[in-house]
Protein backbone atom coordinates (compact mmCIF):
# COMPACT_ATOMS: atom_id res chain seq x y z
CA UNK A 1 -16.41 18.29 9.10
CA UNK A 2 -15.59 20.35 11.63
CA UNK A 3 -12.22 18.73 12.61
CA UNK A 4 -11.26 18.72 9.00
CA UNK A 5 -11.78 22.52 8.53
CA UNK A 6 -9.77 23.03 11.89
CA UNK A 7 -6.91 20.88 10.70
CA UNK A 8 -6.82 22.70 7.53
CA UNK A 9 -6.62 25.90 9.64
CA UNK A 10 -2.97 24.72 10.85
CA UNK A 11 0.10 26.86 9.49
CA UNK A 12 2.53 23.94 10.25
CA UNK A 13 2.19 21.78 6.92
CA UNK A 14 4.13 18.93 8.82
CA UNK A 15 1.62 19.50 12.43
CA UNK A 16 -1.44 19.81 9.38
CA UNK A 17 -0.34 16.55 7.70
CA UNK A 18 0.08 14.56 11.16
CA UNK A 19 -3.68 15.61 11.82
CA UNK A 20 -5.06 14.79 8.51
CA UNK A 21 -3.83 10.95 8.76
CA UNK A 22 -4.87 11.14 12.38
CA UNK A 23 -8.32 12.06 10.68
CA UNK A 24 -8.33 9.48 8.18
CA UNK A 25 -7.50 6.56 10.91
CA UNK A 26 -10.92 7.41 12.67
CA UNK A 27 -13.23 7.54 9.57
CA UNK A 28 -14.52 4.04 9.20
CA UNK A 29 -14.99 3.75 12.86
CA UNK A 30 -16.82 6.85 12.96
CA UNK A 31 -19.14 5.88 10.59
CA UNK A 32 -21.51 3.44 9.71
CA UNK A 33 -19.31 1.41 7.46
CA UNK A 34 -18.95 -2.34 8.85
CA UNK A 35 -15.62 -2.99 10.17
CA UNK A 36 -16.00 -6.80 9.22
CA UNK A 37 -15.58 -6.34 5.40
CA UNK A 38 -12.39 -4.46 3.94
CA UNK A 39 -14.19 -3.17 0.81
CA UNK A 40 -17.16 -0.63 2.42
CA UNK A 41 -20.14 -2.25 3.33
CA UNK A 42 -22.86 -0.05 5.70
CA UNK A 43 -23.85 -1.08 8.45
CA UNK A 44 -27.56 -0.02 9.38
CA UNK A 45 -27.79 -1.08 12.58
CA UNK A 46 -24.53 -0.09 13.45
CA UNK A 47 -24.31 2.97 16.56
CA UNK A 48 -23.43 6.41 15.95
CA UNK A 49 -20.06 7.06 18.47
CA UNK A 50 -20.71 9.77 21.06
CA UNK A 51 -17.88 11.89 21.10
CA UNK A 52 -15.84 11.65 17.59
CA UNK A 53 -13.78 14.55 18.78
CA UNK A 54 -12.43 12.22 22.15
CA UNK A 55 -11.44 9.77 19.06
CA UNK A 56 -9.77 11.77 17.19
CA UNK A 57 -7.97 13.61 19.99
CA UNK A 58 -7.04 9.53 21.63
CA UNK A 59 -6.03 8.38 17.76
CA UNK A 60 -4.19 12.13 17.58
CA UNK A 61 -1.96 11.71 20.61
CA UNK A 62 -1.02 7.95 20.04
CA UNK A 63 0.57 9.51 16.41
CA UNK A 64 2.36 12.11 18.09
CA UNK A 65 4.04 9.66 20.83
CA UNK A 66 5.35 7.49 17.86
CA UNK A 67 6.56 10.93 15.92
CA UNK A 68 8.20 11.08 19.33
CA UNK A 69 9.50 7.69 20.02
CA UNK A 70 10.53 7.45 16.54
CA UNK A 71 13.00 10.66 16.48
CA UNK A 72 14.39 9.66 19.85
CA UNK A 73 15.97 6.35 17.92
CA UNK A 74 16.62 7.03 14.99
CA UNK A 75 19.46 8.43 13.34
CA UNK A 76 19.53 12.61 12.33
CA UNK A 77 22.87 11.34 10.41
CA UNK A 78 20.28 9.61 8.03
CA UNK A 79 17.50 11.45 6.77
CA UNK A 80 15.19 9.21 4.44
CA UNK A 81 14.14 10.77 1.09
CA UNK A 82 10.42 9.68 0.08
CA UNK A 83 9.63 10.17 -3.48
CA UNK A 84 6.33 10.07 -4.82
CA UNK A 85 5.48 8.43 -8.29
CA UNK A 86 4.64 5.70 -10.31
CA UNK A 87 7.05 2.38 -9.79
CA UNK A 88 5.94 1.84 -13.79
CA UNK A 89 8.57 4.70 -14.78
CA UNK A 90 11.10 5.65 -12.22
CA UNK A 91 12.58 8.54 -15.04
CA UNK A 92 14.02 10.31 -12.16
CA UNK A 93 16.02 7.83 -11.23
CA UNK A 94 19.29 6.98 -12.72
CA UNK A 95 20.53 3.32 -14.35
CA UNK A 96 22.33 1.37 -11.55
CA UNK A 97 21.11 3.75 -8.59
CA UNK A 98 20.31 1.76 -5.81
CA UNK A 99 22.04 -1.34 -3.91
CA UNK A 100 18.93 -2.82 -2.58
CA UNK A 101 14.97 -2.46 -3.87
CA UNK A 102 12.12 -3.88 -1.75
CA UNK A 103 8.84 -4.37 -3.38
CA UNK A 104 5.52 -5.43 -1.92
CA UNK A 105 3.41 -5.25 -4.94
CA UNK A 106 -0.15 -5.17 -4.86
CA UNK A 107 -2.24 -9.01 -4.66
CA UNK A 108 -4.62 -8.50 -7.77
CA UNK A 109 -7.88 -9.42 -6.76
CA UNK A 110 -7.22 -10.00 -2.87
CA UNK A 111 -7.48 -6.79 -1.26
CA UNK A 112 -9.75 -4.09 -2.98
CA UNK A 113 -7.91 -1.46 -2.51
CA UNK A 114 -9.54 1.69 -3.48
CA UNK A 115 -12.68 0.51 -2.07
CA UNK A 116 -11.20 0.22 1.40
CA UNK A 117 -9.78 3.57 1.13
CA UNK A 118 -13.20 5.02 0.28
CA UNK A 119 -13.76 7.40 3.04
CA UNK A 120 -10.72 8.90 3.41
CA UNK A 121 -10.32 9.70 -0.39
CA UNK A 122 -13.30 11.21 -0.58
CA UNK A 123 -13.03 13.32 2.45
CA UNK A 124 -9.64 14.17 1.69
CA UNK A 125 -10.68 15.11 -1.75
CA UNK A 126 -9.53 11.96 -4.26
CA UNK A 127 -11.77 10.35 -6.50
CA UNK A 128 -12.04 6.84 -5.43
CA UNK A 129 -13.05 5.43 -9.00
CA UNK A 130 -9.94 6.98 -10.76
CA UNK A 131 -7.60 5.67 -8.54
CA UNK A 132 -8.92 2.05 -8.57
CA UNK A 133 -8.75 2.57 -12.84
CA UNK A 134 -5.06 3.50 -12.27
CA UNK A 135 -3.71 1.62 -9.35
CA UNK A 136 -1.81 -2.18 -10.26
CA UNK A 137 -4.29 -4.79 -9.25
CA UNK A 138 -6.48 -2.51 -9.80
CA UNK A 139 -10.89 -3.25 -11.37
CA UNK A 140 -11.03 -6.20 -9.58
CA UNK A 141 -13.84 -7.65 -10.85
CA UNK A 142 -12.18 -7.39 -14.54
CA UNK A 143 -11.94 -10.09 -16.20
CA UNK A 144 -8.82 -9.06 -17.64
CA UNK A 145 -7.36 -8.09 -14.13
CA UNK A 146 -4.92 -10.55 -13.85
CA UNK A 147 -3.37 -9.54 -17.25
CA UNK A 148 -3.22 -5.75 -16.27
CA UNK A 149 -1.51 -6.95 -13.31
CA UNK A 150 1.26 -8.70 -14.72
CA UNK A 151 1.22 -6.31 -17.75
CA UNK A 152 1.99 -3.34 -15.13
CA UNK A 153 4.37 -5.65 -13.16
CA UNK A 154 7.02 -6.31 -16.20
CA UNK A 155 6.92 -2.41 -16.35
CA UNK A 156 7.79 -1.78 -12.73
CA UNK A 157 10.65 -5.26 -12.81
CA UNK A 158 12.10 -3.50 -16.02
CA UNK A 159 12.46 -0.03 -13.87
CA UNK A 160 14.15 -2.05 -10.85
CA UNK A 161 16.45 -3.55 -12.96
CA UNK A 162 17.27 -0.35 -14.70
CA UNK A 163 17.79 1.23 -11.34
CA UNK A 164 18.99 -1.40 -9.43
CA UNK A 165 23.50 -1.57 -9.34
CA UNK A 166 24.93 -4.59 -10.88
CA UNK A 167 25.16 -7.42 -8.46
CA UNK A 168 22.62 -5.83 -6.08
CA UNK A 169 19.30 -7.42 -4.49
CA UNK A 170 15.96 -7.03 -5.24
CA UNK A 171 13.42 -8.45 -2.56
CA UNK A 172 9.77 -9.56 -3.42
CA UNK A 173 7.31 -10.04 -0.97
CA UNK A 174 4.02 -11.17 -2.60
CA UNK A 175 0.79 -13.39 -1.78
CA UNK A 176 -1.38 -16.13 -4.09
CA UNK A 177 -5.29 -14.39 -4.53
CA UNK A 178 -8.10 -15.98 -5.75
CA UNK A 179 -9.00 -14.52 -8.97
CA UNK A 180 -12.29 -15.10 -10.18
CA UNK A 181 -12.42 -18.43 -8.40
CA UNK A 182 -9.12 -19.51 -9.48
CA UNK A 183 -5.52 -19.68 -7.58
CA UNK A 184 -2.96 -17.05 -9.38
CA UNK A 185 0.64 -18.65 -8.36
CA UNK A 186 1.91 -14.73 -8.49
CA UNK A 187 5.05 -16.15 -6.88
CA UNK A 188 5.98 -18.17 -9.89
CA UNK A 189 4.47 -16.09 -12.38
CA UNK A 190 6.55 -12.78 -11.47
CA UNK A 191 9.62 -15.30 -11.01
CA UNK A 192 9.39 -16.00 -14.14
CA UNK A 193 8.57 -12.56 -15.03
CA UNK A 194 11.73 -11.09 -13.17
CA UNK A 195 13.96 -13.93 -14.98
CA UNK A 196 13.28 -13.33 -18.29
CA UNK A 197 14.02 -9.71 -18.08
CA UNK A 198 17.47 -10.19 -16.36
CA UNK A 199 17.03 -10.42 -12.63
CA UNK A 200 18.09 -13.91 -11.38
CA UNK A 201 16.20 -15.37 -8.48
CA UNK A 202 18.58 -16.62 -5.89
CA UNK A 203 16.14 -17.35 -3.09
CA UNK A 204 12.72 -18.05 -1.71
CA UNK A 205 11.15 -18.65 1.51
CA UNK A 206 7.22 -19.11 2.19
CA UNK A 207 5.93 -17.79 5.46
CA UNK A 208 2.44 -17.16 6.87
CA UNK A 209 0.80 -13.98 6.99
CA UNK A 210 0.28 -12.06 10.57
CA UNK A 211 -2.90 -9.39 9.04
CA UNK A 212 -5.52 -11.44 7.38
CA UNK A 213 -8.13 -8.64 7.40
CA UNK A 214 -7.63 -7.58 4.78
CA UNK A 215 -7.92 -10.37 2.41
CA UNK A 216 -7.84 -13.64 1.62
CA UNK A 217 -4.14 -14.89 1.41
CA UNK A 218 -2.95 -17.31 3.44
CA UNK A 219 0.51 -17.26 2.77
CA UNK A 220 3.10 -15.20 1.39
CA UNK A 221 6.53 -15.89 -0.64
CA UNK A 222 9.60 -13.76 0.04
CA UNK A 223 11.80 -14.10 -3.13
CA UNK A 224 15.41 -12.42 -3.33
CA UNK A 225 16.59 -11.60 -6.99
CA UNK A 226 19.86 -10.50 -8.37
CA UNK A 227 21.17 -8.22 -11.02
């Protein structure tokens, strides 16, 4: 609490915002949630850490040397422009837009995603629960999860079409879950999805996943679609 009010304290919104995910990357381990689950389990016989201020400072410093390893290589010609919003309506976005879209949707049931985020929504001031109501993939343990997933996804396909220039590549990177015991081929299902609303795929490739921590997907399909 008392590193958050100090951070908070910062002028700099860009220094303030550096600290705050600096903040957020220590939570869990600061705590007594058990770093063997990705949803947040506690862990009662878990240790309190000594010194959570020599964490946050260690986590603190390894973010600024990548701010600062980053902006020696990259390019000041190029200056990326992040948007915030909803990939369900992209309204502020014009029709054929953009030459390439890359989308790593969310893997239904796989990773709960709100739920991992716990801690750091709640300290930061987000209600954990509305998010999870609102977020694709989304009330996992619904048993009409899978069809709010691909309900959601035909919205977001139809806005990457709509933005997407004619001729131009989307790429889809997404994983197979186990929903409520069962396999969901997401791979075919949003190929078929894309197809039928006017993106052509053109490729695949399957390769195996490096993080597995966070869920339970072995594999994951890379799938290049055209306009």
């Amino acid at each position: 609490e008392i590193i958050k009010k100090n951070i908070e304290k910062i002028p700099d919104q860009n220094i303030s915002d550096l600290a705050l995910v600096s903040f957020s990357e220590i939570l869990r381990r600061c705590s007594k949630a058990s770093s063997s689950y990705p949803n947040l389990m506690i862990d009662k016989k878990r240790k309190p850490i000594s010194s959570v201020m020599k964490v946050f400072e260690r986590r603190l410093e390894v973010n600024v040397q990548s701010v600062i390893e980053f902006s020696k290589i990259s390019n000041s010609k190029y200056i990326p422009k992040i948007s915030e919003g909803d990939s369900r309506n992209m309204e502020k976005f014009k029709e054929n837009t953009f030459d390439l879209v890359i989308c790593h949707p969310p893997y239904v049931a796989a990773v709960p995603y709100a739920e991992f985020l716990r801690l750091s929504l709640m300290w930061l001031g987000h209600d954990p629960k509305y998010y999870d109501s609102i977020l694709i993939g989304g009330k996992r343990t619904s048993k009409q999860v899978l069809n709010r997933f691909m309900i959601s996804m035909k919205e977001v396909l139809k806005e990457i079409r709509r933005v997407l220039k004619k001729g131009k590549i989307c790429a889809l990177v997404i994983g197979n879950p186990q929903v409520h015991g069962e396999i969901a081929e997401l791979n075919k299902l949003l190929t078929d999805l894309s197809e039928e609303i006017g993106l052509k795929k053109f490729f695949d490739v399957k390769r195996e996943r490096i993080n597995m921590r966070k869920g339970r997907v072995k594999d994951e399909y890379v799938i290049l679609f055209s306009k």
